[in-house]
C-alpha atoms as a PDB file:
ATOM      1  CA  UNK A   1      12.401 -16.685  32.580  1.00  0.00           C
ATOM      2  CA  UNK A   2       9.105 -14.931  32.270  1.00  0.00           C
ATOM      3  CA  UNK A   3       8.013 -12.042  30.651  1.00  0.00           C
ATOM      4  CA  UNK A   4       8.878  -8.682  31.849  1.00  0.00           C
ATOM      5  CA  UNK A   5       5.561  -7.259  30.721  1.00  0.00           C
ATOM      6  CA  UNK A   6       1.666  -7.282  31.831  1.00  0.00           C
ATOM      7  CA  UNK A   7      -1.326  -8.024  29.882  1.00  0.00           C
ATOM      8  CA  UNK A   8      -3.761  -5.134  28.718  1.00  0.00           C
ATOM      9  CA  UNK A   9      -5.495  -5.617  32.403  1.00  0.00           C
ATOM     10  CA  UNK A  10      -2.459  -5.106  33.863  1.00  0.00           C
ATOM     11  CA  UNK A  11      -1.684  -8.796  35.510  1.00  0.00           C
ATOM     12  CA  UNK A  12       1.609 -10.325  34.673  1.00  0.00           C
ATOM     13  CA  UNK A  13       2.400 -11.917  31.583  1.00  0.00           C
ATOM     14  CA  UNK A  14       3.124 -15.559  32.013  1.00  0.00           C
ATOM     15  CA  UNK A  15       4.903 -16.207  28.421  1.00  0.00           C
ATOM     16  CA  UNK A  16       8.465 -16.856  28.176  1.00  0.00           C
ATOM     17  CA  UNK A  17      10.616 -14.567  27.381  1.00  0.00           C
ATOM     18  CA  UNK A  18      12.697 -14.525  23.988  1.00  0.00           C
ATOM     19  CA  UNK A  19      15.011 -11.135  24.233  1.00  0.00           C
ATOM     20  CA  UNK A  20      14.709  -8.144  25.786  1.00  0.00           C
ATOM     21  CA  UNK A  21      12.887  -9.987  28.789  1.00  0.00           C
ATOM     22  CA  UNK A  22       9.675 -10.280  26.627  1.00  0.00           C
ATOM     23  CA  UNK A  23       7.685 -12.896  24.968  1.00  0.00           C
ATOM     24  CA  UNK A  24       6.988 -13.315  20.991  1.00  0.00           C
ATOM     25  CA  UNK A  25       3.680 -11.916  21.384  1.00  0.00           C
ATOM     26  CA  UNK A  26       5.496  -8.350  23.530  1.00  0.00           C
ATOM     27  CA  UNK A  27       8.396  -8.639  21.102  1.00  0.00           C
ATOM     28  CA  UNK A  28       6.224  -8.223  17.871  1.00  0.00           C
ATOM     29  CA  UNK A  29       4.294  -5.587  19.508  1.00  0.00           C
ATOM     30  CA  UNK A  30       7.079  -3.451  21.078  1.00  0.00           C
ATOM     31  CA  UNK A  31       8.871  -3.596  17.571  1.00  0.00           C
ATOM     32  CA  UNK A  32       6.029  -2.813  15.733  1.00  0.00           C
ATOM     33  CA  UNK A  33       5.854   0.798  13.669  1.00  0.00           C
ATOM     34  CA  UNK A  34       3.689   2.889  15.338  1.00  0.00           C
ATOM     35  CA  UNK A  35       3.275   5.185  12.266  1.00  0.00           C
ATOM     36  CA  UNK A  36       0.957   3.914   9.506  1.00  0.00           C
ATOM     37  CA  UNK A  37       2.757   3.934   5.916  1.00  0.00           C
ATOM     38  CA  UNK A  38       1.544   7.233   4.275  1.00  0.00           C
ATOM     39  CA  UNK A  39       0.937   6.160   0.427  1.00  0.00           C
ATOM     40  CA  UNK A  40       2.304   8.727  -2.252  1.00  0.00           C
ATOM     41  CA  UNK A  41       0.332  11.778  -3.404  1.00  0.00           C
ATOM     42  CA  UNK A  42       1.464  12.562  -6.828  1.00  0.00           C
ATOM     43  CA  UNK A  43       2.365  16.259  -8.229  1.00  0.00           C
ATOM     44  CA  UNK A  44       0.775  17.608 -10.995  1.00  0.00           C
ATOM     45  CA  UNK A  45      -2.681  15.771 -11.287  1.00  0.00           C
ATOM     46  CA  UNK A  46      -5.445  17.912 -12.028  1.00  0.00           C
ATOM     47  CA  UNK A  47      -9.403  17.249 -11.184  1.00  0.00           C
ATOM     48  CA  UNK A  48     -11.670  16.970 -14.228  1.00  0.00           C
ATOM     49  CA  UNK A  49     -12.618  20.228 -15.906  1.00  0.00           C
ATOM     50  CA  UNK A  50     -15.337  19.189 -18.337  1.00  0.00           C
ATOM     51  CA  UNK A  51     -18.379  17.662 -16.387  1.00  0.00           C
ATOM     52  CA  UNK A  52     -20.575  17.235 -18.898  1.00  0.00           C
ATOM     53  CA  UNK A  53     -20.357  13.704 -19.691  1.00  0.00           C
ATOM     54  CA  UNK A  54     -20.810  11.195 -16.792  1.00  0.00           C
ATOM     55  CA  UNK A  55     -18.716   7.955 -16.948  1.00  0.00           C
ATOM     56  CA  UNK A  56     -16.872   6.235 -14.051  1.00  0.00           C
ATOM     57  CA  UNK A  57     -13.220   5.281 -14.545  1.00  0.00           C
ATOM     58  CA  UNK A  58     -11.074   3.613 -12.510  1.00  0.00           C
ATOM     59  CA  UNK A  59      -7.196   4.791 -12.665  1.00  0.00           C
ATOM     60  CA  UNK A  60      -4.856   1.437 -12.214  1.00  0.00           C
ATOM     61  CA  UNK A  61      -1.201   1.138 -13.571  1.00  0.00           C
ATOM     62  CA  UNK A  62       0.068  -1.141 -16.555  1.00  0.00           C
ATOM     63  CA  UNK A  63       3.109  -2.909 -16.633  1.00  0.00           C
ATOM     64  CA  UNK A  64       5.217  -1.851 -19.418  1.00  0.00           C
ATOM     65  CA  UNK A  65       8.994  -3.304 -19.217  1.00  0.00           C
ATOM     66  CA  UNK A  66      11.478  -1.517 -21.433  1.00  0.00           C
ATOM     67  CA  UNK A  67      14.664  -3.978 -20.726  1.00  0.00           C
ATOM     68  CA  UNK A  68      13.128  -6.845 -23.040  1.00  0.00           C
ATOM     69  CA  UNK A  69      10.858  -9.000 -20.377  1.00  0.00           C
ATOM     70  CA  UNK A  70       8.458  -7.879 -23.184  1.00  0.00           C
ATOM     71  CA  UNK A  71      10.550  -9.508 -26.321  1.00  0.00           C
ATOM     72  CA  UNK A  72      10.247 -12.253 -28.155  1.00  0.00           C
ATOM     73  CA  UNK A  73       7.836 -14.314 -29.486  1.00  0.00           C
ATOM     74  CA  UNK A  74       6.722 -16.852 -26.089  1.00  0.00           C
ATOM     75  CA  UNK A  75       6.755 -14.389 -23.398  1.00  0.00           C
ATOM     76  CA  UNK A  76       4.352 -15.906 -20.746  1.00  0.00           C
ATOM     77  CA  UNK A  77       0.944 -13.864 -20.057  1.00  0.00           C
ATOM     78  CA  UNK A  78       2.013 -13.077 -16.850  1.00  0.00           C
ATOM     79  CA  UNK A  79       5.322 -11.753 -17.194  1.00  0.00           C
ATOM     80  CA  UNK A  80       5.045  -8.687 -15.200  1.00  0.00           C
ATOM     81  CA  UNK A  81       4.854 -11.070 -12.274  1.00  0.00           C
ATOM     82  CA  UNK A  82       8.522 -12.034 -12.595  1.00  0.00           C
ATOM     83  CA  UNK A  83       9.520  -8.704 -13.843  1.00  0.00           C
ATOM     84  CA  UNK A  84      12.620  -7.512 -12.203  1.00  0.00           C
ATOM     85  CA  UNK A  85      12.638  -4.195 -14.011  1.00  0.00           C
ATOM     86  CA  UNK A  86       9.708  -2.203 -11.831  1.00  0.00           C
ATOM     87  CA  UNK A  87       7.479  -2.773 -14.653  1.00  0.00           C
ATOM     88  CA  UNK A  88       4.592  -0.210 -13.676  1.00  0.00           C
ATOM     89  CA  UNK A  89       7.022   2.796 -13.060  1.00  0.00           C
ATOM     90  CA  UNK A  90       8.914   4.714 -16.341  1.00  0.00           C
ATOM     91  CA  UNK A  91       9.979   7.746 -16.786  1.00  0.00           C
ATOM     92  CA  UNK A  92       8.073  11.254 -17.597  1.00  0.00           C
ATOM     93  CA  UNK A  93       9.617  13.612 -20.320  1.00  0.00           C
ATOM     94  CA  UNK A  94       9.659  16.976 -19.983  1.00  0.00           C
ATOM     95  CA  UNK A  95      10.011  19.725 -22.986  1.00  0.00           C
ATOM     96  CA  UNK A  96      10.950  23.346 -22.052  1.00  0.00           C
ATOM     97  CA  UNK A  97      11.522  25.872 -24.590  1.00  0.00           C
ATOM     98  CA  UNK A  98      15.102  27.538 -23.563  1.00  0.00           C
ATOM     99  CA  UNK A  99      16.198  31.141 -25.729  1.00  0.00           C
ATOM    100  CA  UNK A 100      19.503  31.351 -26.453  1.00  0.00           C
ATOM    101  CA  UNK A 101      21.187  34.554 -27.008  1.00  0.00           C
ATOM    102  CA  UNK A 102      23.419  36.542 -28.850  1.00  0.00           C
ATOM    103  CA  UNK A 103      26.170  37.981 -27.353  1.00  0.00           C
ATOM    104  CA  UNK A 104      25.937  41.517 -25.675  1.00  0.00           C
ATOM    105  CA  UNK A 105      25.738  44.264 -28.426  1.00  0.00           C
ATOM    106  CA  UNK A 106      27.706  47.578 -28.084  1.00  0.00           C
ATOM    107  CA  UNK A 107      24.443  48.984 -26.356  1.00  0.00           C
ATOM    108  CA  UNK A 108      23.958  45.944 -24.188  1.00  0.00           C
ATOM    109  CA  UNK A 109      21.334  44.816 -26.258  1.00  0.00           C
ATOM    110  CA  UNK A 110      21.588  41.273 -27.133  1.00  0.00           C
ATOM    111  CA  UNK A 111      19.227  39.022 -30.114  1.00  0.00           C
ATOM    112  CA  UNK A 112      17.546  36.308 -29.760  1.00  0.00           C
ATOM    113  CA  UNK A 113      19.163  33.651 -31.922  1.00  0.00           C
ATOM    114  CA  UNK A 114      16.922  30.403 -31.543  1.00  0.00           C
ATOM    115  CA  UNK A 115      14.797  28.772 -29.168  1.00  0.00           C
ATOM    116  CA  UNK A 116      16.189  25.718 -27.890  1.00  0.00           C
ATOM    117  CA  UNK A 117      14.253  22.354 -26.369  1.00  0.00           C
ATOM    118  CA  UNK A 118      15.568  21.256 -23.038  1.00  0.00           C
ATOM    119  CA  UNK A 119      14.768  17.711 -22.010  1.00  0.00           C
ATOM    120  CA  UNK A 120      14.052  16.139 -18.550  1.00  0.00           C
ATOM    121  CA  UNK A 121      12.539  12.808 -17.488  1.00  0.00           C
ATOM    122  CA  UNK A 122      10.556  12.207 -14.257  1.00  0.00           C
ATOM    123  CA  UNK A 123       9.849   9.386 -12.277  1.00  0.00           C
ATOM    124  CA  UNK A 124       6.038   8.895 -12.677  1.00  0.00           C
ATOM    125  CA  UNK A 125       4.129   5.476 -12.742  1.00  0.00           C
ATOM    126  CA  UNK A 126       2.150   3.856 -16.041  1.00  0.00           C
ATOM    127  CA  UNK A 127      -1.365   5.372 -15.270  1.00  0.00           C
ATOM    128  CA  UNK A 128      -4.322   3.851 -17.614  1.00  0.00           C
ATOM    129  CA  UNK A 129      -8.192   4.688 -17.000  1.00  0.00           C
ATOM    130  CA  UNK A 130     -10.758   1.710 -17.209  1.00  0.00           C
ATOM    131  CA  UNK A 131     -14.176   2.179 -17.574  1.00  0.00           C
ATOM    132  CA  UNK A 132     -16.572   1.174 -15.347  1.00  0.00           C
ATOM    133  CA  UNK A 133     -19.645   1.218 -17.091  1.00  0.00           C
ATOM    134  CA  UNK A 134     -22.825  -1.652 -18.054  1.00  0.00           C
ATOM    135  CA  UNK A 135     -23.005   0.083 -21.453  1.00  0.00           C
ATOM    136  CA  UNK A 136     -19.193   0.068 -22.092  1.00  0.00           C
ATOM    137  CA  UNK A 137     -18.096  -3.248 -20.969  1.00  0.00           C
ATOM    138  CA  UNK A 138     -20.302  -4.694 -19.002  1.00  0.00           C
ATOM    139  CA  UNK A 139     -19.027  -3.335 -15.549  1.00  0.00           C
ATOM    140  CA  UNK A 140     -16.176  -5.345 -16.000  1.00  0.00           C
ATOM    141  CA  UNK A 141     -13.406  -3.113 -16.696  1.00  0.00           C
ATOM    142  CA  UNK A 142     -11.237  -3.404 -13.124  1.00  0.00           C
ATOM    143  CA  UNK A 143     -11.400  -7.212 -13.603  1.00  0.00           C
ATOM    144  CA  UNK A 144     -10.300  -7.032 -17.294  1.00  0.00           C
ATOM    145  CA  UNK A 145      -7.578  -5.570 -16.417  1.00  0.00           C
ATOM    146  CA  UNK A 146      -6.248  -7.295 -14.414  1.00  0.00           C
ATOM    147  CA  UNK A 147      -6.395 -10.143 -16.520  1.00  0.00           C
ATOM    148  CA  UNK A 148      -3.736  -7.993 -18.243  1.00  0.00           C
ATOM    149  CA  UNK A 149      -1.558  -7.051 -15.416  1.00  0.00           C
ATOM    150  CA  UNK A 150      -2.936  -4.294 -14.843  1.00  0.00           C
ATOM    151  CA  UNK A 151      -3.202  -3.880 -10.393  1.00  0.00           C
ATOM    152  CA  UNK A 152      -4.494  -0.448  -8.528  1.00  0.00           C
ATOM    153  CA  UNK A 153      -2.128   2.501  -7.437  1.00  0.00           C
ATOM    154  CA  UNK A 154      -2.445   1.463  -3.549  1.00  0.00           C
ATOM    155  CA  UNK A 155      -1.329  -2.273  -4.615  1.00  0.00           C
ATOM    156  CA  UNK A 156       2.206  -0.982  -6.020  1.00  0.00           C
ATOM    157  CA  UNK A 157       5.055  -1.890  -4.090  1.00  0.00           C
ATOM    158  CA  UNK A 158       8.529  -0.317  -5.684  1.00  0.00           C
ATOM    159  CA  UNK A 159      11.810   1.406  -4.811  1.00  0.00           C
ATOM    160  CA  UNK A 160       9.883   4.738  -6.004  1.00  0.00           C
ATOM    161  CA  UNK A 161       6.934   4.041  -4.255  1.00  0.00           C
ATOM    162  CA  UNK A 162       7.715   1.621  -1.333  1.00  0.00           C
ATOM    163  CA  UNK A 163       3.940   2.425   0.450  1.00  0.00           C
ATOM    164  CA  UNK A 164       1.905   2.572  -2.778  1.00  0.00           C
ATOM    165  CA  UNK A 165       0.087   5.292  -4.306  1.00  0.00           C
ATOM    166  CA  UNK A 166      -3.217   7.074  -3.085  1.00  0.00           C
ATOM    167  CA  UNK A 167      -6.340   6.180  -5.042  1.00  0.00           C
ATOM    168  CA  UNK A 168      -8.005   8.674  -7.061  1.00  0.00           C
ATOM    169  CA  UNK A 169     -10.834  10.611  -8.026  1.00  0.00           C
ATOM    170  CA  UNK A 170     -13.240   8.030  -9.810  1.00  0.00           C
ATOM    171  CA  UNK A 171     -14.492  10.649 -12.386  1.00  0.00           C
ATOM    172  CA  UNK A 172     -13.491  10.494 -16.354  1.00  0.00           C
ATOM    173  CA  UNK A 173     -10.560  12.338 -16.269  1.00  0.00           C
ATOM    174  CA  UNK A 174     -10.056  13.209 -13.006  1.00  0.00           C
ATOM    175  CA  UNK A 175      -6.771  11.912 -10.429  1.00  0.00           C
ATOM    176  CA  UNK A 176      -7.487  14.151  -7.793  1.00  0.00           C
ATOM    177  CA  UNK A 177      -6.438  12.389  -5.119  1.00  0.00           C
ATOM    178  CA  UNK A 178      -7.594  14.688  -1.826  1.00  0.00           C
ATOM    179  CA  UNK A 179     -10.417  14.839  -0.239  1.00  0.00           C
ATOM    180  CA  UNK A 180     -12.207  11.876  -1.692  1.00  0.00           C
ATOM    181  CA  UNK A 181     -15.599  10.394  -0.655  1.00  0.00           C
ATOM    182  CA  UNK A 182     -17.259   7.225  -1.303  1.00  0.00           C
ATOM    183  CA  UNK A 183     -20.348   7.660  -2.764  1.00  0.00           C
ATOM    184  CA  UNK A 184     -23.349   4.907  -4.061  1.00  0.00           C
ATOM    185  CA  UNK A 185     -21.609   5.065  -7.423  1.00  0.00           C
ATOM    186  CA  UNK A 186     -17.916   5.151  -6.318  1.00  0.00           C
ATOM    187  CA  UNK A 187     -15.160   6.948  -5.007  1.00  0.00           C
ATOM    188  CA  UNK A 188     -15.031  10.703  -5.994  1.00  0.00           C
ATOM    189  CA  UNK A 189     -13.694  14.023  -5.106  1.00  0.00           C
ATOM    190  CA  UNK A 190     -16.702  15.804  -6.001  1.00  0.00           C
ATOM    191  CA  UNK A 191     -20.783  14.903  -5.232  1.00  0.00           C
ATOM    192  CA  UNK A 192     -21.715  16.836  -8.497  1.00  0.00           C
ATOM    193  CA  UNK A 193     -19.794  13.910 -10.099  1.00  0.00           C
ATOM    194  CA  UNK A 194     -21.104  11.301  -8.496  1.00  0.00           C
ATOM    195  CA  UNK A 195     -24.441  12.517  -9.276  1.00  0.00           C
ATOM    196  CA  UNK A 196     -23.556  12.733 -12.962  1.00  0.00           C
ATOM    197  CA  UNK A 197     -22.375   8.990 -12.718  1.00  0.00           C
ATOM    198  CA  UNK A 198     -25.994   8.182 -11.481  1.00  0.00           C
ATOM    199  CA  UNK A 199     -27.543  10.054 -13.757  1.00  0.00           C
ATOM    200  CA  UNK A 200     -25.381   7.901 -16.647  1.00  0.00           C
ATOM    201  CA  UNK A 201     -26.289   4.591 -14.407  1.00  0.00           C
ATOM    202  CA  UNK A 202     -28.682   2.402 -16.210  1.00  0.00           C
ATOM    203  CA  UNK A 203     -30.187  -1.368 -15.042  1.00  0.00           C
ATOM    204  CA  UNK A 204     -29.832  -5.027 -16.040  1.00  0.00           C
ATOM    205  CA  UNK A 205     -31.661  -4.240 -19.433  1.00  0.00           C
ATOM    206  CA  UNK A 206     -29.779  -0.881 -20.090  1.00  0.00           C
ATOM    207  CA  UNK A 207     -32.156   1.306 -19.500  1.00  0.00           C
ATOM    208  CA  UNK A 208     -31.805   4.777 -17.463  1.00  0.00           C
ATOM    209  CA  UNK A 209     -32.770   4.299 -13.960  1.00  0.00           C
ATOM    210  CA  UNK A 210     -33.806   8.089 -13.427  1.00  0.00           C
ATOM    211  CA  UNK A 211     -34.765   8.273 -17.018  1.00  0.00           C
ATOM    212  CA  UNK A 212     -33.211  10.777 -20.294  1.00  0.00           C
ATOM    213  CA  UNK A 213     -31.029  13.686 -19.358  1.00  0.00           C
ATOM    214  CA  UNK A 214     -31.580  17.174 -19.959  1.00  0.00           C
ATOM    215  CA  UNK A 215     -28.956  18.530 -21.690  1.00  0.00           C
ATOM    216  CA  UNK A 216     -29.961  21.833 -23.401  1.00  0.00           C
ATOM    217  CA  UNK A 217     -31.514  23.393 -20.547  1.00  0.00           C
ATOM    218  CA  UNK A 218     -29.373  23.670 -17.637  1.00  0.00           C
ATOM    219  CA  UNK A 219     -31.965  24.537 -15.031  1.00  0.00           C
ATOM    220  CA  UNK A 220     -33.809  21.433 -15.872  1.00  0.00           C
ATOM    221  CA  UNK A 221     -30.466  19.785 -16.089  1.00  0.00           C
ATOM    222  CA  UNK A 222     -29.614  20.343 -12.857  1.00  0.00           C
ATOM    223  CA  UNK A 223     -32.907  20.032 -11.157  1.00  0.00           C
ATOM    224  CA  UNK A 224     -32.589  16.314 -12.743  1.00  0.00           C
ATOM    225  CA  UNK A 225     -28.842  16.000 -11.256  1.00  0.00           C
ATOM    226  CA  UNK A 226     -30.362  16.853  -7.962  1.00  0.00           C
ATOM    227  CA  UNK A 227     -32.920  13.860  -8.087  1.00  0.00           C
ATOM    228  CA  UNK A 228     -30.162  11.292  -8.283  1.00  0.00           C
ATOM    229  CA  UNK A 229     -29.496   9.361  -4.592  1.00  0.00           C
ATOM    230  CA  UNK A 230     -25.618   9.287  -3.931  1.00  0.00           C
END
């Protein structure tokens, strides 16, 4: 039996049909999920508020394994790789300060007796920054860590995360993860920051490529921020 359906130029398919009345190649492509997997955006990450210091750092996640695939005395290097505890997901704590009450006095005033600590825990993966940086190790940060596990948000596969998580913002100290732009000097959310990651960029013999930064005078500072290429 031949296949029910017709090739992109419309003449008849000529492969033979599996199920359904269509071929493998139909079959893969009529079960196929037309919506893209949408990686997660995590709550609570904040964009860097100091940008006075330029450095480039790339967020990835550690594996850190709680349930003992961390014990003991020969635990291979790589681990993490047969891991069956979602090593680069943990939990999150969260303190709130709670006030507990007296009882309602005669003039339905009540006292404050103590404040009490309430504790929660949140899903939330093992973030880690790694500089990226000639001066700080070489430029070789990304590929050091890995050497220790370490893999990048969108790489994650777990129950928690089954589509990964969205990159983020390249800057020191900065996960935003919307509205990001590649840049000559990486990803970021910002161009003042990837200008300040230029301005930081030095050559093979560490030296400044657009020379000292001004950083008393802002006008100047800025004027120099402005001559950096992104």
């Amino acid at each position: 039996m031949k296949c029910v359906a017709t090739k992109k130029d419309g003449t008849p398919c000529k492969g033979t049909a599996r199920e359904d009345g269509l071929c493998i190649a139909h079959l893969k492509t009529n079960n196929a999920d037309p919506t893209p997997a949408t990686p997660a955006f995590l709550k609570g990450l904040r964009r860097a508020g100091n940008l006075r210091v330029g450095l480039r750092c790339v967020t990835m996640l550690r594996p850190i394994c709680t349930d003992g695939c961390q014990d003991g005395q020969e635990v291979p290097r790589d681990w993490y790789l047969t891991c069956p505890h979602d090593p680069y997901v943990g939990k999150k704590q969260h303190i709130n300060q709670v006030p507990i009450y007296s009882e309602p006095l005669p003039d339905g005033s009540v006292t404050l007796e103590r404040m009490e600590d309430r504790i929660s825990w949140e899903t939330w993966p093992h973030l880690v920054e790694v500089a990226v940086n000639l001066q700080v190790n070489s430029g070789q940060g990304v590929e050091r860590g890995r050497r220790k596990g370490y893999i990048l948000p969108e790489e994650l596969r777990s129950p928690f995360y089954p589509n990964g998580i969205a990159p983020m913002c390249q800057f020191r100290a900065c996960r935003w993860q919307h509205g990001l732009r590649e840049f000559k000097w990486g990803t970021f959310c910002r161009e003042i920051e990837a200008r300040m990651i230029g301005a930081s960029a030095t050559d093979a013999a560490g030296q400044l490529i657009y020379g000292a930064r001004e950083v008393l005078h802002e006008g100047k500072r800025r004027a120099g921020l402005e001559r950096v290429a992104v």
